[in-house]
Protein backbone atom coordinates (compact mmCIF):
# COMPACT_ATOMS: atom_id res chain seq x y z
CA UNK A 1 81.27 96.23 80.11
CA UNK A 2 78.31 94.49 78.54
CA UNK A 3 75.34 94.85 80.38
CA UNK A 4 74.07 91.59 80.68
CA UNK A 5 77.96 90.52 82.06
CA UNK A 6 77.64 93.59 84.06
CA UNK A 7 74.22 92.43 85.42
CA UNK A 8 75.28 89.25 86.34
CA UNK A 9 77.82 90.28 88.04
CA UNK A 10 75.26 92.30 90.15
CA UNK A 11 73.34 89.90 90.88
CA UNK A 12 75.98 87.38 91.96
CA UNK A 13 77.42 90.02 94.36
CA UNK A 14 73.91 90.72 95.38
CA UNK A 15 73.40 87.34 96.27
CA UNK A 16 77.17 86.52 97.83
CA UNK A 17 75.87 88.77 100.85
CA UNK A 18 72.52 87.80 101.09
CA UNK A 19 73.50 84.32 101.91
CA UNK A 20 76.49 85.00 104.25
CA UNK A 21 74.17 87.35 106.12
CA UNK A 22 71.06 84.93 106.48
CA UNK A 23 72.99 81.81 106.87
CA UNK A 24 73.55 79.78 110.51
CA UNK A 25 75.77 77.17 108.47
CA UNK A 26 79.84 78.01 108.32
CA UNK A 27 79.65 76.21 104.54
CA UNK A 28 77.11 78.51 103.13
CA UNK A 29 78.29 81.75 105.07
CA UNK A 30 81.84 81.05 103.19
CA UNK A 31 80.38 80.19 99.78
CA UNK A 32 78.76 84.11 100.02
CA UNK A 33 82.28 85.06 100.54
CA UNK A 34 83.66 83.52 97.59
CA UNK A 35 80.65 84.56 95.85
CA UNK A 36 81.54 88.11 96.40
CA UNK A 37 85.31 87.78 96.09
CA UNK A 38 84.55 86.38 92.80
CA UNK A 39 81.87 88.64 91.64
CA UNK A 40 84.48 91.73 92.45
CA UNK A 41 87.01 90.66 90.51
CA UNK A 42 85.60 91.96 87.09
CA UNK A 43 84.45 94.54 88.79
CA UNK A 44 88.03 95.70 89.82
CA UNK A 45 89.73 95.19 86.65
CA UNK A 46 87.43 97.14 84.32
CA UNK A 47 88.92 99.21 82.95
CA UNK A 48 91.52 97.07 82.00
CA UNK A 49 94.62 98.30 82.45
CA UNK A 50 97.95 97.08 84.15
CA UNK A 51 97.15 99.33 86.94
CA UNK A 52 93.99 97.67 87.47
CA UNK A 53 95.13 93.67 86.85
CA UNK A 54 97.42 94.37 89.88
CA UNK A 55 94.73 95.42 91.80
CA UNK A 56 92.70 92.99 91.01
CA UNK A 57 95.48 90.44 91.51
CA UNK A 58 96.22 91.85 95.42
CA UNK A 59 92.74 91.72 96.08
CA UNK A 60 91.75 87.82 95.02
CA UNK A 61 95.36 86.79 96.75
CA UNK A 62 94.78 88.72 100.09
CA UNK A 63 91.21 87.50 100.19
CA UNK A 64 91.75 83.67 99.07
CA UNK A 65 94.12 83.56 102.05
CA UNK A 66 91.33 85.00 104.07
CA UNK A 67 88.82 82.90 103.15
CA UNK A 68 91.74 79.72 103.33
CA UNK A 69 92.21 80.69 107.02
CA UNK A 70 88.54 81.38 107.75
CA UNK A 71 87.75 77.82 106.11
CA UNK A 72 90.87 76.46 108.17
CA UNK A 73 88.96 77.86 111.53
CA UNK A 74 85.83 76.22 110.91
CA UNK A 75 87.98 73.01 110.22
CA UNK A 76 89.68 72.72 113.17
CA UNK A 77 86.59 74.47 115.61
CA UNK A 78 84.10 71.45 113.84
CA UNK A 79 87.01 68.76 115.61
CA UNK A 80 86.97 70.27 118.84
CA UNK A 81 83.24 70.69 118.96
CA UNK A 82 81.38 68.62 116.19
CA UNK A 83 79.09 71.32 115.48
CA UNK A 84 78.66 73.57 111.87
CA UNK A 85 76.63 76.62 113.50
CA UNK A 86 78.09 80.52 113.44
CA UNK A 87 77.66 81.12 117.08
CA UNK A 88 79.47 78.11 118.39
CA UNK A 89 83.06 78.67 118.34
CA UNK A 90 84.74 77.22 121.49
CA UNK A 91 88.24 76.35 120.36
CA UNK A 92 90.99 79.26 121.34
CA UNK A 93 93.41 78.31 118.31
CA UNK A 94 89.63 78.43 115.86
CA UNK A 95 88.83 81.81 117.49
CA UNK A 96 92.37 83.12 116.85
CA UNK A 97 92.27 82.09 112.85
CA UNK A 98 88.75 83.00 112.63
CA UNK A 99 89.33 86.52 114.26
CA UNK A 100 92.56 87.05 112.10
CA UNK A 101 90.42 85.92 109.03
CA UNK A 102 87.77 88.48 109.47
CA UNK A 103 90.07 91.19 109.86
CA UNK A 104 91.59 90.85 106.81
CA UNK A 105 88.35 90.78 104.96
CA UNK A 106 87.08 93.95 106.63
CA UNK A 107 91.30 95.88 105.80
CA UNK A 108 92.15 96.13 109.37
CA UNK A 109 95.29 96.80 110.72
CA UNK A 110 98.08 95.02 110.96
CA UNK A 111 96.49 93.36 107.42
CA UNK A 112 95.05 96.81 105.71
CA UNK A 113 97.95 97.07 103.38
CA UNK A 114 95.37 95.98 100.09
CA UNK A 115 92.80 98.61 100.90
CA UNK A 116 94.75 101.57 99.78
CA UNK A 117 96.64 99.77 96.90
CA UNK A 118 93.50 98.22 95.13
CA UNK A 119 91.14 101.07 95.91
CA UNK A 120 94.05 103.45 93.92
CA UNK A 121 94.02 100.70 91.07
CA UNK A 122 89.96 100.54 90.24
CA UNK A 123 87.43 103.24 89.34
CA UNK A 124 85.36 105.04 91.81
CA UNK A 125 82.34 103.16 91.46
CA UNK A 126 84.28 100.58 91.98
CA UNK A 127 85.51 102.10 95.33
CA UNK A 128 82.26 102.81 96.12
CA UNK A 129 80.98 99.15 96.26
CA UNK A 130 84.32 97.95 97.77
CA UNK A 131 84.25 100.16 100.66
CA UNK A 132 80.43 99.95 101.50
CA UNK A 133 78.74 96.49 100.48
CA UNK A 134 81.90 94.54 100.99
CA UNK A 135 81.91 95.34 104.35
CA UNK A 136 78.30 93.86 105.46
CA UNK A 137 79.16 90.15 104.80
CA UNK A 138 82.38 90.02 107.16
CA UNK A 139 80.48 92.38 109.29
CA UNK A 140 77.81 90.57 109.87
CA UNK A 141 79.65 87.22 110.38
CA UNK A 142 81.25 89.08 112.97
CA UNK A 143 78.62 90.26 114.38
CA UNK A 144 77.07 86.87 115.06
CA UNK A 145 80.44 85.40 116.70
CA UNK A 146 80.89 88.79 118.66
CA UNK A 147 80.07 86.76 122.50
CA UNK A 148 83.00 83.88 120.99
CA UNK A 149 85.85 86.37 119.55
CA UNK A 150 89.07 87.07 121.15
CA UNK A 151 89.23 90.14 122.49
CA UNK A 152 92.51 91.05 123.07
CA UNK A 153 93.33 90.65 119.03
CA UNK A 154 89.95 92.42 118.03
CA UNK A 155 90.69 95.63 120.57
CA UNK A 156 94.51 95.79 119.57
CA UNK A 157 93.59 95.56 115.44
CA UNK A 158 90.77 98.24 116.52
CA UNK A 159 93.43 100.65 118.18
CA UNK A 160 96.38 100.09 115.50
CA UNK A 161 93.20 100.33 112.67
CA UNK A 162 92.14 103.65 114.48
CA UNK A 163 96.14 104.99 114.65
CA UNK A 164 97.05 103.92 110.80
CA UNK A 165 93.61 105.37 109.30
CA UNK A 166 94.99 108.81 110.97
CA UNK A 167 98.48 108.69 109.73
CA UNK A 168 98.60 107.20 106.97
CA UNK A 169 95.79 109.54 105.13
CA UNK A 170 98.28 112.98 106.46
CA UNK A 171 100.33 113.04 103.08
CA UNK A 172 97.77 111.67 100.87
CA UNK A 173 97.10 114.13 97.74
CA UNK A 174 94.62 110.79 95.82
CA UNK A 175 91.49 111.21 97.04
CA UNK A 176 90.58 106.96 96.66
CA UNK A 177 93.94 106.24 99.01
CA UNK A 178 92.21 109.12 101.56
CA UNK A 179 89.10 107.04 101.46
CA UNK A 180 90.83 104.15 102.02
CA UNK A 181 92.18 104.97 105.21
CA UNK A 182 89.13 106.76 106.42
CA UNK A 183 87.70 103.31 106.03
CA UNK A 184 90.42 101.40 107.80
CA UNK A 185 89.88 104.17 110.75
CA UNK A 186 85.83 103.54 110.55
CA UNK A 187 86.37 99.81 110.70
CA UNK A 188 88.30 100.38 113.96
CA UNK A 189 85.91 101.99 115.70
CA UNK A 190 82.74 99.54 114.46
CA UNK A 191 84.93 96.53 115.70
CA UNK A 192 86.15 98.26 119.11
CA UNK A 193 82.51 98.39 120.30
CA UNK A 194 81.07 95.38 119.00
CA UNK A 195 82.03 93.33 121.84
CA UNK A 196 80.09 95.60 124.39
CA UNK A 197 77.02 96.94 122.10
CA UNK A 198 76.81 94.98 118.60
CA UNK A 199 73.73 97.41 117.77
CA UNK A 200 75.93 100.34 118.24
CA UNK A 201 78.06 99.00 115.16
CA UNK A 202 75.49 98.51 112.99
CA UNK A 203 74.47 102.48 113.86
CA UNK A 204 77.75 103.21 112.93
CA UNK A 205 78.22 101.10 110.35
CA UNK A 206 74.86 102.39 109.09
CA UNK A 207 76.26 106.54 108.89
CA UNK A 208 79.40 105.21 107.32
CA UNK A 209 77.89 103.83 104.44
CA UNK A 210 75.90 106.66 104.01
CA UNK A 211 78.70 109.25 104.44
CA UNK A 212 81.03 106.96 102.21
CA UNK A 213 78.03 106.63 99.45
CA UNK A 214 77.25 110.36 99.71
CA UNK A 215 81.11 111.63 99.14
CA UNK A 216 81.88 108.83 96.25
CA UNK A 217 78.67 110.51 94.06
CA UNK A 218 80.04 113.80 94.93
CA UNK A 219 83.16 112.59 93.50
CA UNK A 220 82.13 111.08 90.33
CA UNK A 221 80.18 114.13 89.75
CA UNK A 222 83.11 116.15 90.17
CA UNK A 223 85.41 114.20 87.93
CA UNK A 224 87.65 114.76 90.88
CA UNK A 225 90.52 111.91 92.34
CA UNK A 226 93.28 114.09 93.24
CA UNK A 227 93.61 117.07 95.72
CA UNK A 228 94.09 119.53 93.14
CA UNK A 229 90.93 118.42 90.94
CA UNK A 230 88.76 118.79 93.95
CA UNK A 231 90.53 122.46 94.59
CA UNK A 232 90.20 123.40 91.04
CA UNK A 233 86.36 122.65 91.50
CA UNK A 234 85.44 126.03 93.28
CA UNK A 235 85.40 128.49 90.53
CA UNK A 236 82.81 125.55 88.50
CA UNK A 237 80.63 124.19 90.97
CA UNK A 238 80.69 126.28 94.62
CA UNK A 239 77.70 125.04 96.02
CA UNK A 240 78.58 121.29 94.93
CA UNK A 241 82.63 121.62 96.34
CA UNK A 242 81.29 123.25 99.34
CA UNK A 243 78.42 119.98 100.24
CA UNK A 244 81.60 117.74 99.59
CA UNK A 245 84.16 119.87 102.33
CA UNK A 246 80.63 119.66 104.59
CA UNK A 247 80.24 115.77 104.05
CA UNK A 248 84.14 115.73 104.09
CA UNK A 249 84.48 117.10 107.54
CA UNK A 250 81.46 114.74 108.91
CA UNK A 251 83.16 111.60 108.00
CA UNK A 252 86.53 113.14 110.32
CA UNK A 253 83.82 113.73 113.25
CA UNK A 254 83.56 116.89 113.90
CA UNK A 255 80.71 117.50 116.37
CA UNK A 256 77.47 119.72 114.33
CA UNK A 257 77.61 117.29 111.81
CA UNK A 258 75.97 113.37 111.65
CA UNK A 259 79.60 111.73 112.03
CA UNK A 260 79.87 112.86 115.31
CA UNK A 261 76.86 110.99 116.45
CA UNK A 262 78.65 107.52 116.24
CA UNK A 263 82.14 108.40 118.04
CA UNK A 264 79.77 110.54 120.72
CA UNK A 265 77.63 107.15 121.38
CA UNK A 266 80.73 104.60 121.20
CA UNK A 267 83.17 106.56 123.52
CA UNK A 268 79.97 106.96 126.24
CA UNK A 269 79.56 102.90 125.87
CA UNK A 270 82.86 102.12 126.48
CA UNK A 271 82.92 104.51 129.34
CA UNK A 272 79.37 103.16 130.73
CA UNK A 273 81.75 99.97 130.72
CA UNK A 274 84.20 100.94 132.48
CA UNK A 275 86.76 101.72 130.04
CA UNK A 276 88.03 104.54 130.36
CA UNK A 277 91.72 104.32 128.47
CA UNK A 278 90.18 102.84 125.46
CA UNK A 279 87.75 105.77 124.54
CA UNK A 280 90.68 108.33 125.67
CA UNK A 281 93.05 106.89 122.96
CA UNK A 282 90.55 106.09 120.05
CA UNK A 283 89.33 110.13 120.48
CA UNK A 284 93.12 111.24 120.75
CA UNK A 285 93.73 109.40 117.48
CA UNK A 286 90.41 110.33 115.97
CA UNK A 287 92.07 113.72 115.73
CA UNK A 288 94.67 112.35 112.96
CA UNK A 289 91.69 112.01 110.72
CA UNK A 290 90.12 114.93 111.68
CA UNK A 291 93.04 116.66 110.67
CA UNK A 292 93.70 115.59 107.23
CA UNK A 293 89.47 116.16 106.65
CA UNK A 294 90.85 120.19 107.67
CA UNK A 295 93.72 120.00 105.73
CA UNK A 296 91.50 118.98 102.32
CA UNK A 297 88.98 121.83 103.49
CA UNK A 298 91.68 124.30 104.05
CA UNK A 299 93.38 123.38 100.43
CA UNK A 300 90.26 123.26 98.79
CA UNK A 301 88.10 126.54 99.75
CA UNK A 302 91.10 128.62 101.71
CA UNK A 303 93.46 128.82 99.30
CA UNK A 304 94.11 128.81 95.51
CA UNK A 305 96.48 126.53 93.88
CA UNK A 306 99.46 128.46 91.90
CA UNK A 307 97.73 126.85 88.41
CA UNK A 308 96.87 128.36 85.01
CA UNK A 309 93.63 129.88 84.33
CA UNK A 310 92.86 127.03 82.05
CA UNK A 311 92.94 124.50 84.95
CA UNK A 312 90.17 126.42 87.23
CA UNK A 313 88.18 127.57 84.00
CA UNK A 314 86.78 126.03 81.22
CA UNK A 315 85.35 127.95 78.25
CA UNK A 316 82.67 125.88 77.64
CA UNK A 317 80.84 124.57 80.71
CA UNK A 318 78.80 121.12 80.38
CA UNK A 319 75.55 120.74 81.34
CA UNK A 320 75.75 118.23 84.64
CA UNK A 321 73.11 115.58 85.79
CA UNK A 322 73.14 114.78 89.26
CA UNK A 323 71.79 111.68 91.06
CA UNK A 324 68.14 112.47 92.24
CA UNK A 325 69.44 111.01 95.47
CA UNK A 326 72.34 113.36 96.04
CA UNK A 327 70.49 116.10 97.93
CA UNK A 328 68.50 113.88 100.25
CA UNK A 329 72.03 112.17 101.48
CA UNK A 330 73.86 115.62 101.90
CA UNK A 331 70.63 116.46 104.12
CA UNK A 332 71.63 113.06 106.27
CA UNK A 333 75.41 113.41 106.28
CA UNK A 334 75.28 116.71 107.74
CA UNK A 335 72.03 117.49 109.72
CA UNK A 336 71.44 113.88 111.57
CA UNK A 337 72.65 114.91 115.10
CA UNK A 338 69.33 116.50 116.52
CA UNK A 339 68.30 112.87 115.87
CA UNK A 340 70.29 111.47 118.61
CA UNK A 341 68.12 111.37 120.89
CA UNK A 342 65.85 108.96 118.88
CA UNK A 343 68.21 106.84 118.13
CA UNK A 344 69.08 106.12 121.95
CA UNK A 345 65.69 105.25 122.56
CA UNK A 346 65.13 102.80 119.38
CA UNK A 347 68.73 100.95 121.24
């Protein structure tokens, strides 16, 4: 791409957030969101390929309706109430659109069926930016109307988000369509507690990005997109295959490593609140994800694929350059939990 188109592009992304984040106005919060959707689109179908026009071509029709049903909410809620601002929305039939709006934005189920099929279709820098910064602009919009949103649909999408990240990542061998539903799962529990303790999402929303940041760089650094490039990594880079099953199995949750610290916090809020089935399922279906982050460990270091010697060795081995920023983001995706503590106290 030519870097002053690529730049641009950037920049207009850059800027799509910034003002859906900082604005109090529903017209300026939804021109960020078509800045972005916009912005994406190049982003998505480079390189261009018919793999990646379909992609792109999900993504602007899933989102268009978003933002059509978003702009339809604002609509109807500025009827009922005669009033622009974010944090006034008093019409049920507005909060129902909006709510349903949002979720599609952010991939949740019953409307995740894009995130998988468009993250497959585009590069992984690509699926870097979609899964990380697109997030913070329906996020945050969310986060604002949070005392106003209906419950019962946001808990429900949270739950089914939760159950479909788990299952439908079990028979995944792509790496971007594992990703995919890890984020579906994440976005399940950010919006399940967001209603109780909004700063406990953006804690959460905070190690996800970091986790999600932290295994896409291991992955472009790999070369790896499939199960059996990532296995076929040991015998060329150990140390770098083993920080990726470490980061790998702190995304699923398991306990000594930083992506236990936001399921630990979120399950004790919605117990301090006096839910008690809530927490019980969301950690009984946590376990789907934790599972399929043990089955790519077991693959990957356990076992040896039944594969020529040319697959797991190369003759000549290329000199790699790593991101100066790699090491300090391993440190944080794995050794973050004695920090806990801290992080109580700065809530």
């Amino acid at each position: 791409m030519n870097p002053l188109a690529l730049t641009l592009i950037l920049f207009t992304l850059f800027s799509g957030t910034m003002l859906t984040m900082f604005s109090s106005h529903w017209l300026t919060a939804w021109l960020g969101l078509e800045m972005n959707l916009f912005a994406m689109i190049p982003l998505i179908i480079n390189p261009h390929n018919p793999r990646s026009i379909e992609g792109s071509t999900k993504y602007f029709l899933t989102q268009a309706s978003a933002s059509m049903l978003l702009m339809m909410s604002v609509m109807i809620n500025f009827i009922s109430t005669g009033q622009w601002s974010i944090t006034n929305i008093s019409d049920s039939t507005a909060s129902y659109l909006l709510t349903i709006a949002l979720l599609t934005k952010l991939g949740m189920a019953p409307f995740h069926f894009w995130v998988p099929e468009v993250l497959q279709s585009t590069s992984l820098m690509t699926g870097m930016i979609l899964l990380t910064w697109q997030k913070l602009a329906p996020l945050s919009i969310l986060y604002q109307i949070a005392p106003s949103i209906n419950y019962n649909i946001l808990l429900s999408s949270a739950i089914a988000s939760i159950m479909v990240g788990g299952w439908g990542g079990l028979n995944q061998t792509q790496l971007r369509k594992i990703m995919a539903y890890s984020s579906i799962a994440h976005m399940g529990w950010m919006s399940a507690v967001i209603i109780f303790n909004p700063t406990m999402t953006l804690l959460n929303l905070m190690i996800y990005i970091i986790l999600t940041i932290t295994l896409f760089i291991l992955f472009i650094s790999n070369h790896s997109t499939t199960l059996i490039s990532l296995a076929t990594n040991w015998s060329k880079t150990p140390i770098l295959t083993t920080m990726t099953l470490i980061t790998l199995l702190s995304t699923g949750g398991l306990p000594p490593f930083s992506g236990f610290i936001p399921k630990w916090l979120i399950i004790d809020e919605l117990t301090k609140n006096e839910n008690l089935i809530l927490p019980l399922i969301m950690a009984v279906l946590s376990l789907l994800n934790l599972y399929f982050y043990m089955r790519l460990a077991y693959s990957t270091a356990l076992t040896m694929f039944p594969s020529s010697n040319n697959t797991k060795l190369t003759w000549l081995h290329p000199k790699h350059t790593y991101p100066t920023t790699l090491p300090p983001l391993i440190i944080i995706s794995a050794l973050l939990l004695p920090l806990t503590p801290m992080m109580l106290f700065l809530e």
